[in-house]
C-alpha atoms as a PDB file:
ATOM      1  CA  UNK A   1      85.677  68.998 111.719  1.00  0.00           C
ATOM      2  CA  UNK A   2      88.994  70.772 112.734  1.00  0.00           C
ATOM      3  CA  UNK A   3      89.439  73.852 113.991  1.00  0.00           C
ATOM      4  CA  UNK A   4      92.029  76.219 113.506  1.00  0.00           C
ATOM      5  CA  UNK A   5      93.120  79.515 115.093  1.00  0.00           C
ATOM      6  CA  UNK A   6      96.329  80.650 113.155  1.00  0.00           C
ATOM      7  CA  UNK A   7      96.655  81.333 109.182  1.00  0.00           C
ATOM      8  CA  UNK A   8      99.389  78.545 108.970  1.00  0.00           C
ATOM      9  CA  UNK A   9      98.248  75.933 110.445  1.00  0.00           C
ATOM     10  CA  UNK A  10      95.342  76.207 108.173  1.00  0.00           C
ATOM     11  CA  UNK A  11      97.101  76.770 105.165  1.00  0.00           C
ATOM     12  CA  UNK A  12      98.898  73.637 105.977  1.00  0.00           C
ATOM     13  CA  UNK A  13      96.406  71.227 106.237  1.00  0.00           C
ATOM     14  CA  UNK A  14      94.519  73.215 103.059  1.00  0.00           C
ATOM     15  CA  UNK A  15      97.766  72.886 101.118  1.00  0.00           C
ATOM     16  CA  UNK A  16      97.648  68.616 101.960  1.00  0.00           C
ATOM     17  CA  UNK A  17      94.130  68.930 100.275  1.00  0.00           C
ATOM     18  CA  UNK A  18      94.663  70.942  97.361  1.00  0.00           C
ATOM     19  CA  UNK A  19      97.866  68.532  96.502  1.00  0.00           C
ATOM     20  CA  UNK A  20      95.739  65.769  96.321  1.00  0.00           C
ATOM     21  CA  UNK A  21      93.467  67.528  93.818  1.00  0.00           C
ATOM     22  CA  UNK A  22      90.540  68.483  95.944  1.00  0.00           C
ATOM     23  CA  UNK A  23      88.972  71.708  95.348  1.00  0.00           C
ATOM     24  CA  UNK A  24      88.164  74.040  98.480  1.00  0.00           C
ATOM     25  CA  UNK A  25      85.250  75.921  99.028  1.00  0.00           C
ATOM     26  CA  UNK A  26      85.178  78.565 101.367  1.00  0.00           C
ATOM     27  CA  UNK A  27      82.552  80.779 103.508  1.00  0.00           C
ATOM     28  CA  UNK A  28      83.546  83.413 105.477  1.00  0.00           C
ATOM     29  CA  UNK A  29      81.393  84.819 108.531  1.00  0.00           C
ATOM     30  CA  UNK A  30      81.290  86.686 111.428  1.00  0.00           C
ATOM     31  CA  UNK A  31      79.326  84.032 113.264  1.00  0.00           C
ATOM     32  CA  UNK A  32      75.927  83.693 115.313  1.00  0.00           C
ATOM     33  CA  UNK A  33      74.980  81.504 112.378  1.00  0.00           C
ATOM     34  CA  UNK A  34      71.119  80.744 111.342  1.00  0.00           C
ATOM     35  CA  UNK A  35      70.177  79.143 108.620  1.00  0.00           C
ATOM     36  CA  UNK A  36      71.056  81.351 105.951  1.00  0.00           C
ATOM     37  CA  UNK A  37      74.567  80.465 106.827  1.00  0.00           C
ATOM     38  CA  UNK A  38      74.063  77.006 107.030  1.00  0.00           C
ATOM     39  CA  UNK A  39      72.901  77.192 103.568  1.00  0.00           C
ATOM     40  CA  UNK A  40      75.623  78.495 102.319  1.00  0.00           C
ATOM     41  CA  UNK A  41      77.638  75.940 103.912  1.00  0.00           C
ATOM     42  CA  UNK A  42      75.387  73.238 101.999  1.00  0.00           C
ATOM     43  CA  UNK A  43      75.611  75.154  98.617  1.00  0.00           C
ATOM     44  CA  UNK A  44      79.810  75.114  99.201  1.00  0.00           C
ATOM     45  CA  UNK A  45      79.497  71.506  99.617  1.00  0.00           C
ATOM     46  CA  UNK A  46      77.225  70.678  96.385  1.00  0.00           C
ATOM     47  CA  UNK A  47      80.054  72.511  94.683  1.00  0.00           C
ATOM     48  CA  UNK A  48      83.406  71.457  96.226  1.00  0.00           C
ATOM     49  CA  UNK A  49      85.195  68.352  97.742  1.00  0.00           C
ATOM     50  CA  UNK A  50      86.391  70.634 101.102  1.00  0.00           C
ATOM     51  CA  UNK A  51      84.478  73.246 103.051  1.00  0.00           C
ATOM     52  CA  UNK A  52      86.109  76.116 104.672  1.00  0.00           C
ATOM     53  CA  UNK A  53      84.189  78.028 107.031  1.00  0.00           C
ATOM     54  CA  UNK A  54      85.263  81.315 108.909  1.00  0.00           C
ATOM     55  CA  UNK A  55      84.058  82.971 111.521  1.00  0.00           C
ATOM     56  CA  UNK A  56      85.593  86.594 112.858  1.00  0.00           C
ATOM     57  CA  UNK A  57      83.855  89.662 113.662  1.00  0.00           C
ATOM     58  CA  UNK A  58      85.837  92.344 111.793  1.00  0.00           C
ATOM     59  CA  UNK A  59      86.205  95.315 113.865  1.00  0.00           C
ATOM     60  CA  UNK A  60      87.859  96.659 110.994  1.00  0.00           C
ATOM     61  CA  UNK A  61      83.942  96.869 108.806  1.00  0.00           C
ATOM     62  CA  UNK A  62      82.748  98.645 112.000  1.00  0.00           C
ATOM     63  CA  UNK A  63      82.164 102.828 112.292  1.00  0.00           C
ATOM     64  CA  UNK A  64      81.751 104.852 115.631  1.00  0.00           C
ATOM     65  CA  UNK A  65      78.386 104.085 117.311  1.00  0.00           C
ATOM     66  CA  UNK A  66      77.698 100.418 115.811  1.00  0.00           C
ATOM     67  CA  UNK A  67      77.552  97.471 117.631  1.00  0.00           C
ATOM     68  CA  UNK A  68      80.513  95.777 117.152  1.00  0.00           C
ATOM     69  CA  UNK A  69      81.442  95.080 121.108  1.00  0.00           C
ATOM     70  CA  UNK A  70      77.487  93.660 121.008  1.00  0.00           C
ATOM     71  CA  UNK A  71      77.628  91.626 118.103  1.00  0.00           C
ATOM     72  CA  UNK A  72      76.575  88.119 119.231  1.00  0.00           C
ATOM     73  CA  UNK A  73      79.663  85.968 119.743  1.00  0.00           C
ATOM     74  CA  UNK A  74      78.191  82.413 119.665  1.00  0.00           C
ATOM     75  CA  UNK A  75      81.372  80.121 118.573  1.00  0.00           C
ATOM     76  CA  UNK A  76      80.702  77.069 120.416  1.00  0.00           C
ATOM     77  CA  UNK A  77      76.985  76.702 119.028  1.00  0.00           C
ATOM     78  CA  UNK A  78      78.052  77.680 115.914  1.00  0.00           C
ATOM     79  CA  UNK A  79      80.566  75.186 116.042  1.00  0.00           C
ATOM     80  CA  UNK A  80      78.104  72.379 116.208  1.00  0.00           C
ATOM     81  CA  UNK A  81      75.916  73.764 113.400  1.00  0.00           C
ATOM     82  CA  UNK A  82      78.726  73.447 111.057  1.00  0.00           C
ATOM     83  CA  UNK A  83      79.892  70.345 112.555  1.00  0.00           C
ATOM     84  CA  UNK A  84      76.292  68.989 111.596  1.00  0.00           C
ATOM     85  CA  UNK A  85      76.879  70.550 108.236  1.00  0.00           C
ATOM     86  CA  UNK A  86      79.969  68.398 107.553  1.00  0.00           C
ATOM     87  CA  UNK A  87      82.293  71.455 107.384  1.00  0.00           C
ATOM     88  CA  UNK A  88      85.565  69.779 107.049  1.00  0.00           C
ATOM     89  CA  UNK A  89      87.737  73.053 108.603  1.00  0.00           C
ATOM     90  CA  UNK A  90      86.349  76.193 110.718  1.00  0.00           C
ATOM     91  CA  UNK A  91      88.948  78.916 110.886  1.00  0.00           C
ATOM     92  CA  UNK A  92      88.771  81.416 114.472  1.00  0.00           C
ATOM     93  CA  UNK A  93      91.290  83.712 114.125  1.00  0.00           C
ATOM     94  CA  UNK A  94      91.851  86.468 116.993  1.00  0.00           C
ATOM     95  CA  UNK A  95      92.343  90.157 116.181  1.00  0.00           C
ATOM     96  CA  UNK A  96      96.224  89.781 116.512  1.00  0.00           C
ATOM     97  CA  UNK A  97      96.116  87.022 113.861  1.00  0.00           C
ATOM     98  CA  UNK A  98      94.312  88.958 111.017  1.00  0.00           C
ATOM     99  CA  UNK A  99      96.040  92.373 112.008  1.00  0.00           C
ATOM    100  CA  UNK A 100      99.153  91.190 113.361  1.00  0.00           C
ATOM    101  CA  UNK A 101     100.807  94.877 112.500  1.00  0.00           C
ATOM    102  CA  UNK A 102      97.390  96.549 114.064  1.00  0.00           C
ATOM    103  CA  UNK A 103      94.541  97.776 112.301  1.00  0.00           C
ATOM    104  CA  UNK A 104      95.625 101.523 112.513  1.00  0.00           C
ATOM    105  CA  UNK A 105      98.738 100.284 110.559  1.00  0.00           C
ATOM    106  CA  UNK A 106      96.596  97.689 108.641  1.00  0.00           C
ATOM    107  CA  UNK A 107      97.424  97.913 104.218  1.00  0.00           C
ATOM    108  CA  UNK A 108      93.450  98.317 103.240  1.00  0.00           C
ATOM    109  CA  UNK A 109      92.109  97.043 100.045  1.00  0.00           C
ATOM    110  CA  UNK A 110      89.562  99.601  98.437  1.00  0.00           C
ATOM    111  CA  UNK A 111      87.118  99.422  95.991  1.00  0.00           C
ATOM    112  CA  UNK A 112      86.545 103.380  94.447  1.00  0.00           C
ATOM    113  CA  UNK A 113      82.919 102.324  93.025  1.00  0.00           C
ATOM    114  CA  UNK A 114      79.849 101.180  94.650  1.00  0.00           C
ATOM    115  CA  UNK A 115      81.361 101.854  98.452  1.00  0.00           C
ATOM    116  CA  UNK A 116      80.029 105.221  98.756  1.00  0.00           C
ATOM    117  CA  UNK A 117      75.834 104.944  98.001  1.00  0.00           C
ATOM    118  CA  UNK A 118      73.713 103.115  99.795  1.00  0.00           C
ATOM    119  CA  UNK A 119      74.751 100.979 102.936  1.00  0.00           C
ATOM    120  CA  UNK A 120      78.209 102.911 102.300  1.00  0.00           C
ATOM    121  CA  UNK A 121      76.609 106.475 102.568  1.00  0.00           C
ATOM    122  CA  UNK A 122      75.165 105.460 106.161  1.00  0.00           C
ATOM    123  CA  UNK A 123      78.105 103.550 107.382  1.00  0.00           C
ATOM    124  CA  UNK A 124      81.656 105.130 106.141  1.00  0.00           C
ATOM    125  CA  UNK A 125      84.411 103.311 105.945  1.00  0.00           C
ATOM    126  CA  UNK A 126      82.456  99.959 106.266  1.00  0.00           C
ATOM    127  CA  UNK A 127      82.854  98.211 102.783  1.00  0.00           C
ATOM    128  CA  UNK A 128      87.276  99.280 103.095  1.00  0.00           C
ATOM    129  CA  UNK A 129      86.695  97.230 106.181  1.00  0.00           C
ATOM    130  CA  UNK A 130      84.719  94.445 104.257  1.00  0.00           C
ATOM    131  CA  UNK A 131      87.440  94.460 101.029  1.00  0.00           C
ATOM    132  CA  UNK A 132      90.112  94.186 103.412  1.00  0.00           C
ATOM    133  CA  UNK A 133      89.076  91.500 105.785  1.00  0.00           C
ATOM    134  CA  UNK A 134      87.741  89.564 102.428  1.00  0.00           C
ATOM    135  CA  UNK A 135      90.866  90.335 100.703  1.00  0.00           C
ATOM    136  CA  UNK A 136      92.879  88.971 103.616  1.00  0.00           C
ATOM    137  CA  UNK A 137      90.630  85.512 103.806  1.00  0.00           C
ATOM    138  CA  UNK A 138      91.099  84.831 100.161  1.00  0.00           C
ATOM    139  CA  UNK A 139      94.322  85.023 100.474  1.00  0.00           C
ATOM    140  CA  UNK A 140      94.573  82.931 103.586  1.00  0.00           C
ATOM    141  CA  UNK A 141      92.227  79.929 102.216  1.00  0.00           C
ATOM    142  CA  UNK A 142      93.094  80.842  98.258  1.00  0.00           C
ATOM    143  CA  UNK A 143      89.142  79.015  97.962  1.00  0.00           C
ATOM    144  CA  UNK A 144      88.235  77.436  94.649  1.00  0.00           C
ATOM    145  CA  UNK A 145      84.787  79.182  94.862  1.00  0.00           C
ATOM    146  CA  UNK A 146      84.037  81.444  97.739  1.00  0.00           C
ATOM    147  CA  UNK A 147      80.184  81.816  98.844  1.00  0.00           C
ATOM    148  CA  UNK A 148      78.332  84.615  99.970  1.00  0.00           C
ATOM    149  CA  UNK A 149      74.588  85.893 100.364  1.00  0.00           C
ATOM    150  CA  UNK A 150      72.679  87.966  98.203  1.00  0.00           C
ATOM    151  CA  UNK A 151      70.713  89.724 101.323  1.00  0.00           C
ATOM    152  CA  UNK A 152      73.640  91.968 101.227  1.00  0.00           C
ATOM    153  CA  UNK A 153      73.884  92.540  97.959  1.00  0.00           C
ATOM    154  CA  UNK A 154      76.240  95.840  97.580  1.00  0.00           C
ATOM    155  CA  UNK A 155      78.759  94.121  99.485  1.00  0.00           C
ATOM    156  CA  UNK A 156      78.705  91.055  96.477  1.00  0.00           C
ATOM    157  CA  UNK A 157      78.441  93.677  94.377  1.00  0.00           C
ATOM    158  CA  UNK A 158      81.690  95.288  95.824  1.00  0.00           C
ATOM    159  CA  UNK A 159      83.709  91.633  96.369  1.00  0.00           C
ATOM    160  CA  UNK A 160      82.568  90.907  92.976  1.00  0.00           C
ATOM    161  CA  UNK A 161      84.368  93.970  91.851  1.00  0.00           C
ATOM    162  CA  UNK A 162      87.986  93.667  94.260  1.00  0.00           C
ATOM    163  CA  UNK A 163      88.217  90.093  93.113  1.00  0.00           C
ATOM    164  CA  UNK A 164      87.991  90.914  89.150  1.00  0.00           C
ATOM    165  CA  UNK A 165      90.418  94.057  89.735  1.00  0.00           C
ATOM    166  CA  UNK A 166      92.643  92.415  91.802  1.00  0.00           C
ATOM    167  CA  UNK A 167      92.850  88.973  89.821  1.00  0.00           C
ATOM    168  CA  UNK A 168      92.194  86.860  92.382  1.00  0.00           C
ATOM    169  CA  UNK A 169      91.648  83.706  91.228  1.00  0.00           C
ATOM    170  CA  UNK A 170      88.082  82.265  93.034  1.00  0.00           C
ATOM    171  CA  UNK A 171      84.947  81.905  92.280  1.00  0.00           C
ATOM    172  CA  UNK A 172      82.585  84.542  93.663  1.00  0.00           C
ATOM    173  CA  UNK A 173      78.816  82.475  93.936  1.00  0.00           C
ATOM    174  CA  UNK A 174      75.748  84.478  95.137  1.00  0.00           C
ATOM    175  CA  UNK A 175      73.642  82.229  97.075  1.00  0.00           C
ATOM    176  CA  UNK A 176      69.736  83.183  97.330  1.00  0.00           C
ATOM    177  CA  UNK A 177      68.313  84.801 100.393  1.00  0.00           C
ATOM    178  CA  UNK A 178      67.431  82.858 103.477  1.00  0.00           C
ATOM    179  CA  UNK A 179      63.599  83.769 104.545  1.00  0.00           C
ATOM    180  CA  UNK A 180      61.233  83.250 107.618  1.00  0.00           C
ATOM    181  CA  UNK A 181      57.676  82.480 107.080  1.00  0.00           C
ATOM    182  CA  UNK A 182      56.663  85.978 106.569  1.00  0.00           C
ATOM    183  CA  UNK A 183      59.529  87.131 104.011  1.00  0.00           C
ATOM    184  CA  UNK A 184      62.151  88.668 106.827  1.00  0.00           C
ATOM    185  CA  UNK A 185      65.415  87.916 105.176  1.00  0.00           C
ATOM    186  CA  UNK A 186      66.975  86.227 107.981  1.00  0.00           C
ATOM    187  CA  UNK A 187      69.849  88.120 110.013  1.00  0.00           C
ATOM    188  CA  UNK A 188      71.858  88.247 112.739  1.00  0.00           C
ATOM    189  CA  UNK A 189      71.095  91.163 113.807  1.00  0.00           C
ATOM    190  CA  UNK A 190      67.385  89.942 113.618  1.00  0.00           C
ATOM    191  CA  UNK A 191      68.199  89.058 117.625  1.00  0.00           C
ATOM    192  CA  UNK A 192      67.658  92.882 118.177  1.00  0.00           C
ATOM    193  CA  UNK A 193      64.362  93.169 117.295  1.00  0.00           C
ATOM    194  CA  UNK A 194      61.926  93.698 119.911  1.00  0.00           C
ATOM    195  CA  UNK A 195      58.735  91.835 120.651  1.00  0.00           C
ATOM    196  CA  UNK A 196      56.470  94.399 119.374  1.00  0.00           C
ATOM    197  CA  UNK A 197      58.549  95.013 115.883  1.00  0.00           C
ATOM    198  CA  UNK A 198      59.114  91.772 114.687  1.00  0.00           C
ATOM    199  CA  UNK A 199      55.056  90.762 113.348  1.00  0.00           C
ATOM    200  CA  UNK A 200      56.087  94.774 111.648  1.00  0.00           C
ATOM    201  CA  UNK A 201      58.939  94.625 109.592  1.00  0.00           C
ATOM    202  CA  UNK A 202      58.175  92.154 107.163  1.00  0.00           C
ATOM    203  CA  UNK A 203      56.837  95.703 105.573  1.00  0.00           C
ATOM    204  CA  UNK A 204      60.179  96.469 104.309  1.00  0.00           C
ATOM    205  CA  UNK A 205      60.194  92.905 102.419  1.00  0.00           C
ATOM    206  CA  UNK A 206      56.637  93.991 101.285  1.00  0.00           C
ATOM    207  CA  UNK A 207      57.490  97.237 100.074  1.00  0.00           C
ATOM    208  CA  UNK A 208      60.224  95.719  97.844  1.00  0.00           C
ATOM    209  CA  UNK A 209      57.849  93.038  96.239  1.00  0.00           C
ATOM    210  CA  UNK A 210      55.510  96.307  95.546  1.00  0.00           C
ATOM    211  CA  UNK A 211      57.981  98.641  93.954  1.00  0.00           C
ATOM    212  CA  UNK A 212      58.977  95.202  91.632  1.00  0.00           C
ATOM    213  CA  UNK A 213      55.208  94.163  91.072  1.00  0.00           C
ATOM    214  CA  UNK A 214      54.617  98.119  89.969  1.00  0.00           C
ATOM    215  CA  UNK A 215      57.724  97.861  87.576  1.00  0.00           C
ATOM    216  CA  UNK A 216      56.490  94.692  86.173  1.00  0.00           C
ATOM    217  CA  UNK A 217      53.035  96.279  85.705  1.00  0.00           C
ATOM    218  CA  UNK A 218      55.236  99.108  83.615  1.00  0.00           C
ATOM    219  CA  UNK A 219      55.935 101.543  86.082  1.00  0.00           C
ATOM    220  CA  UNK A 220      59.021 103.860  85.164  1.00  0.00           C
ATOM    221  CA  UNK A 221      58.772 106.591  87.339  1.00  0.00           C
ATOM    222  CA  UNK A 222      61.368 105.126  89.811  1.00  0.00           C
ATOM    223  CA  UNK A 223      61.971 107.879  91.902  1.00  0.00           C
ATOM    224  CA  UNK A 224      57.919 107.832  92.672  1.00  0.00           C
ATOM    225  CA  UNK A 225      58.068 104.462  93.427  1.00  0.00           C
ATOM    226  CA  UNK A 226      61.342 104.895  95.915  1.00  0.00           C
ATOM    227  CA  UNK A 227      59.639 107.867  97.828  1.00  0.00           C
ATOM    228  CA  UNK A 228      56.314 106.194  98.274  1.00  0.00           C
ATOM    229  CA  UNK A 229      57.667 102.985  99.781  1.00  0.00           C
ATOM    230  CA  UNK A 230      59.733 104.989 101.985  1.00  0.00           C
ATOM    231  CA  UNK A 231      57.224 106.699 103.519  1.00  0.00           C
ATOM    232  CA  UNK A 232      54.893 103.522 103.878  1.00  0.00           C
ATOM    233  CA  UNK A 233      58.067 102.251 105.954  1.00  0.00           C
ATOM    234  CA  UNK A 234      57.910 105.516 108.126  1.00  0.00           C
ATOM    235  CA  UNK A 235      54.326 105.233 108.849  1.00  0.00           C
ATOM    236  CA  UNK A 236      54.594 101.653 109.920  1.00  0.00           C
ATOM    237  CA  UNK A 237      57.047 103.115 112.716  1.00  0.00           C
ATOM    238  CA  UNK A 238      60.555 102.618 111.572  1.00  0.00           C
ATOM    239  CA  UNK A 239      62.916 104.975 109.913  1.00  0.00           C
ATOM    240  CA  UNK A 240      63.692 104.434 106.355  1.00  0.00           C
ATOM    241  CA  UNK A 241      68.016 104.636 105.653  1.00  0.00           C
ATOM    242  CA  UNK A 242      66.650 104.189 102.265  1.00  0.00           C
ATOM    243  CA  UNK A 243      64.854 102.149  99.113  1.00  0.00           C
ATOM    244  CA  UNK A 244      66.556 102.599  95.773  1.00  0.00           C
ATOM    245  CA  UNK A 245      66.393 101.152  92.236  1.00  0.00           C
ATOM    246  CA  UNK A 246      69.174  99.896  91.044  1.00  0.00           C
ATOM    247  CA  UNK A 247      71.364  98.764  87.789  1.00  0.00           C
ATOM    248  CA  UNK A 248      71.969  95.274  88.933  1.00  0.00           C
ATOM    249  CA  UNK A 249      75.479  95.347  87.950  1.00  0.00           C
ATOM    250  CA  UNK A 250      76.811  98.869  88.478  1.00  0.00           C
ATOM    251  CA  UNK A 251      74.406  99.935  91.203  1.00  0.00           C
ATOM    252  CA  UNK A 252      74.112 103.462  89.049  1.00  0.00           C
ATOM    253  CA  UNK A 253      70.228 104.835  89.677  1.00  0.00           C
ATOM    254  CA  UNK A 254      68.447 102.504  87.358  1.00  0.00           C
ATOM    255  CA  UNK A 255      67.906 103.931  83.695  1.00  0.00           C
ATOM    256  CA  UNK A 256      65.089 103.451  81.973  1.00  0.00           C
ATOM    257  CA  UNK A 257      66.582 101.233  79.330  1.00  0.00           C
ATOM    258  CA  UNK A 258      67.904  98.805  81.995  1.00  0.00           C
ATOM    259  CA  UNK A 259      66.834  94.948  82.045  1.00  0.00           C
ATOM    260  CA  UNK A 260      68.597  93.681  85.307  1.00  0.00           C
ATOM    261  CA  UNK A 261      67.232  95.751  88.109  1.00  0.00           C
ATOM    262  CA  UNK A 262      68.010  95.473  92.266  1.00  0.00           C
ATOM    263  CA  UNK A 263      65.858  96.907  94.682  1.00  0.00           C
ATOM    264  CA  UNK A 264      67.237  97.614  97.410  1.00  0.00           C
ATOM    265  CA  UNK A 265      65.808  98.786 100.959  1.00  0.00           C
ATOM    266  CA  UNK A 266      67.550  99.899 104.561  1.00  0.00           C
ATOM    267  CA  UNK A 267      65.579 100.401 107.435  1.00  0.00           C
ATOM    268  CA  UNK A 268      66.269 101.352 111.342  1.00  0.00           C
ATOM    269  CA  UNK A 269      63.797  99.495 114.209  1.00  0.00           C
ATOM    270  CA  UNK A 270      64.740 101.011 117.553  1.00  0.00           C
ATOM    271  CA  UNK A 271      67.545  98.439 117.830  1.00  0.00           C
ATOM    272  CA  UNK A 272      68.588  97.056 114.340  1.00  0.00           C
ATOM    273  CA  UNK A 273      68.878  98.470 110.739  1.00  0.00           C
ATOM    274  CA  UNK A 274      67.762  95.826 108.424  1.00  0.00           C
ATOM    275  CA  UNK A 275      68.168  95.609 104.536  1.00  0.00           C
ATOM    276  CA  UNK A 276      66.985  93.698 102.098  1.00  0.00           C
ATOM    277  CA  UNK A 277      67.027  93.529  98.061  1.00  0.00           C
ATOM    278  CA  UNK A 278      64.841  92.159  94.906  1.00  0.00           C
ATOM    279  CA  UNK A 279      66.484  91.836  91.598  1.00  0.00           C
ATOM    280  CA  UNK A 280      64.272  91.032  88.340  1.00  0.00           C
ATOM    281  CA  UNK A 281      65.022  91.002  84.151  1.00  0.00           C
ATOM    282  CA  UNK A 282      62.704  92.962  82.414  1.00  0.00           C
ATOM    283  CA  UNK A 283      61.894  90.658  79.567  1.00  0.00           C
ATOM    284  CA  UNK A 284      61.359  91.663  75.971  1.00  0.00           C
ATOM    285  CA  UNK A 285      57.912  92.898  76.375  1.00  0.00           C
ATOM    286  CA  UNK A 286      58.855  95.393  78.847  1.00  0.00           C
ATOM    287  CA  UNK A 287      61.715  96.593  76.746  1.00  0.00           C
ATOM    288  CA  UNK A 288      59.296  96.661  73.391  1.00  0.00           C
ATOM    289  CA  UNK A 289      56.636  98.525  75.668  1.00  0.00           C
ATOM    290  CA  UNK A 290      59.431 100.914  76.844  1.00  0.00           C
ATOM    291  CA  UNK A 291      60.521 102.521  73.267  1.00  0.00           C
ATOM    292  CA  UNK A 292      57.116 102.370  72.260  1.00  0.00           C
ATOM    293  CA  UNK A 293      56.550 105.098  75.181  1.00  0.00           C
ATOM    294  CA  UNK A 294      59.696 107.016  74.044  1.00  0.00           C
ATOM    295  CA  UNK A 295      58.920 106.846  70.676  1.00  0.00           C
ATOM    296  CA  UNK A 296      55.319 108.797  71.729  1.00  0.00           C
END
C-alpha cells in the first residue's frame, strides 16, 4: 500500500492506473476505522481493480462546541487495517493541502435541499462542510465508484444529490450498515460511550425496528409513532435530537402514499450523539390496504 500526503502525487500515480484501463474505487474517511469501514473497503474492491482510501478529519463539517480537536486520530493503526484490506493507495492530506487558500476563504459547495432537517437542524453548517470536503475528494481521486455508509444516511442522501447537480461523473454506492451483536450501528464516536450506557443504547436501534414493525402492521399515524419512540428514548436516560419518518428519496415528512420509507433516529448519551436509520418498501398490500382506508 502507498501512502500519499499531497493531491499530486496521488493524482499521478492514479493517472498511471487509469491509463492502463483500471477502474478506481474510492472511500473517503476521517479515520479511527472499525469494521464498518473496513467493509467498505472490501465492497470497493469486489467492484473495482484499485482502492483509494482517505482519511482527514474535516474541520470544515465541524460547528462550535463539537469535538473536532477530540476526534480520535488513529493513522498508524488505521494504516495497517487497510494495509490488511489490500488498499492499494491511502491518501493523508494536512489542513494546508485541502484548504491551501484557508478555510475562511475556502469556495463551498452547497446543497439547498435536505441540509437543513434533521442532523442539519442540530448541527449548522455541517453538511456545506461535508459537500465541500466530498466535492474536493472527487475531484482529487475522480473515483469510478465512490463508497459510503448508509448509517448516515442524510449525508448519502445529500452527496447523492451534489454529485447528480454537479455532473460529476462517479458512482455513488450505499453500502449496508455495520452492526455489533446487539444492533448498535457501529461508530466512531461509539469510543465515547461510557461503561454504564453502552448495554442502553441499543434502544435507539430498537425503537427504529418498532416504529418499522408498527408501519408494516399498517400503522399511518407517523407523527404518533415519532413522538412515542422519542419519549421511550428519554426514559431510558438519553436525550432524543430526534426520530422522523422519512420519504426515502427526498427526506420530505413521509406521506401517506409513500412506498420507500427511512426512519431515521438522533440521540445524545452524556458524551456522544448517535444516529441511526431503517428504510423499508411498502409492498402492494400495504398500498391496496392504504386507499381502501381513504376510500372509507
Amino acid at each position: 500500500m502507498n501512502i500519499y500526503h499531497t493531491v499530486s502525487g496521488l493524482r499521478t500515480e492514479i493517472r498511471a492506473r487509469r491509463q492502463g484501463g483500471e477502474t478506481i474505487g474510492f472511500v473517503p474517511t476521517m479515520g479511527n476505522l472499525h469494521e464498518g469501514h473496513l467493509q467498505l473497503v472490501r465492497l470497493a474492491k469486489e467492484q473495482c481493480d484499485v482502492v483509494v482510501v482517505s482519511i482527514f478529519v474535516n474541520p470544515l463539517q465541524f460547528g462550535l462546541n463539537e469535538d473536532w480537536e477530540k476526534y480520535p486520530r488513529t493513522f498508524q493503526n488505521d494504516a495497517k487495517k487497510l494495509e490488511a484490506e489490500g488498499c492499494d493507495f491511502l491518501f493523508h492530506p494536512d489542513e494546508n493541502e485541502i484548504y491551501p487558500n484557508g478555510m475562511a476563504d475556502q469556495t463551498r459547495v452547497v446543497v439547498p435541499t435536505m441540509t437543513d432537517i434533521l442532523c442539519g437542524a442540530s448541527r449548522p453548517g455541517h453538511f456545506e462542510g461535508v459537500t465541500t470536503v466530498v466535492s474536493k475528494l472527487l475531484h482529487i481521486v475522480q473515483p469510478d465508484t465512490a463508497i459510503f455508509g448508509i448509517k448516515d444516511y442524510q449525508q448519502l442522501a445529500v452527496i447523492r444529490r451534489m454529485v447528480e447537480d454537479l455532473c460529476i461523473p462517479v458512482a455513488i454506492v450505499g453500502a449496508a450498515i455495520a452492526r455489533d451483536v446487539d444492533g448498535l450501528a457501529l461508530s466512531s464516536r461509539n469510543g465515547f460511550l461510557g461503561e454504564d450506557e453502552r448495554p442502553k443504547v441499543k434502544v435507539l436501534y430498537e425503537m427504529l425496528c418498532w416504529c418499522r414493525d408498527q408501519i408494516e402492521g399498517g400503522e399511518r399515524d407517523f407523527t404518533a409513532l415519532e413522538t412515542q419512540a422519542a419519549k421511550t428514548l428519554e426514559k431510558s436516560g438519553f436525550r432524543t435530537d430526534y426520530v422522523s419518518i422519512r420519504n426515502s428519496k427526498t427526506l420530505e415528512p413521509a406521506a401517506h402514499d409513500d412506498s420507500q420509507l427511512t426512519i431515521l433516529g438522533a440521540m445524545f448519551t452524556k458524551g456522544a450523539r448517535l444516529i441511526d436509520n431503517i428504510s423499508m418498501t411498502l409492498g402492494e398490500a400495504d398500498a391496496s390496504a392504504e386507499q381502501t382506508e381513504v376510500k372509507k
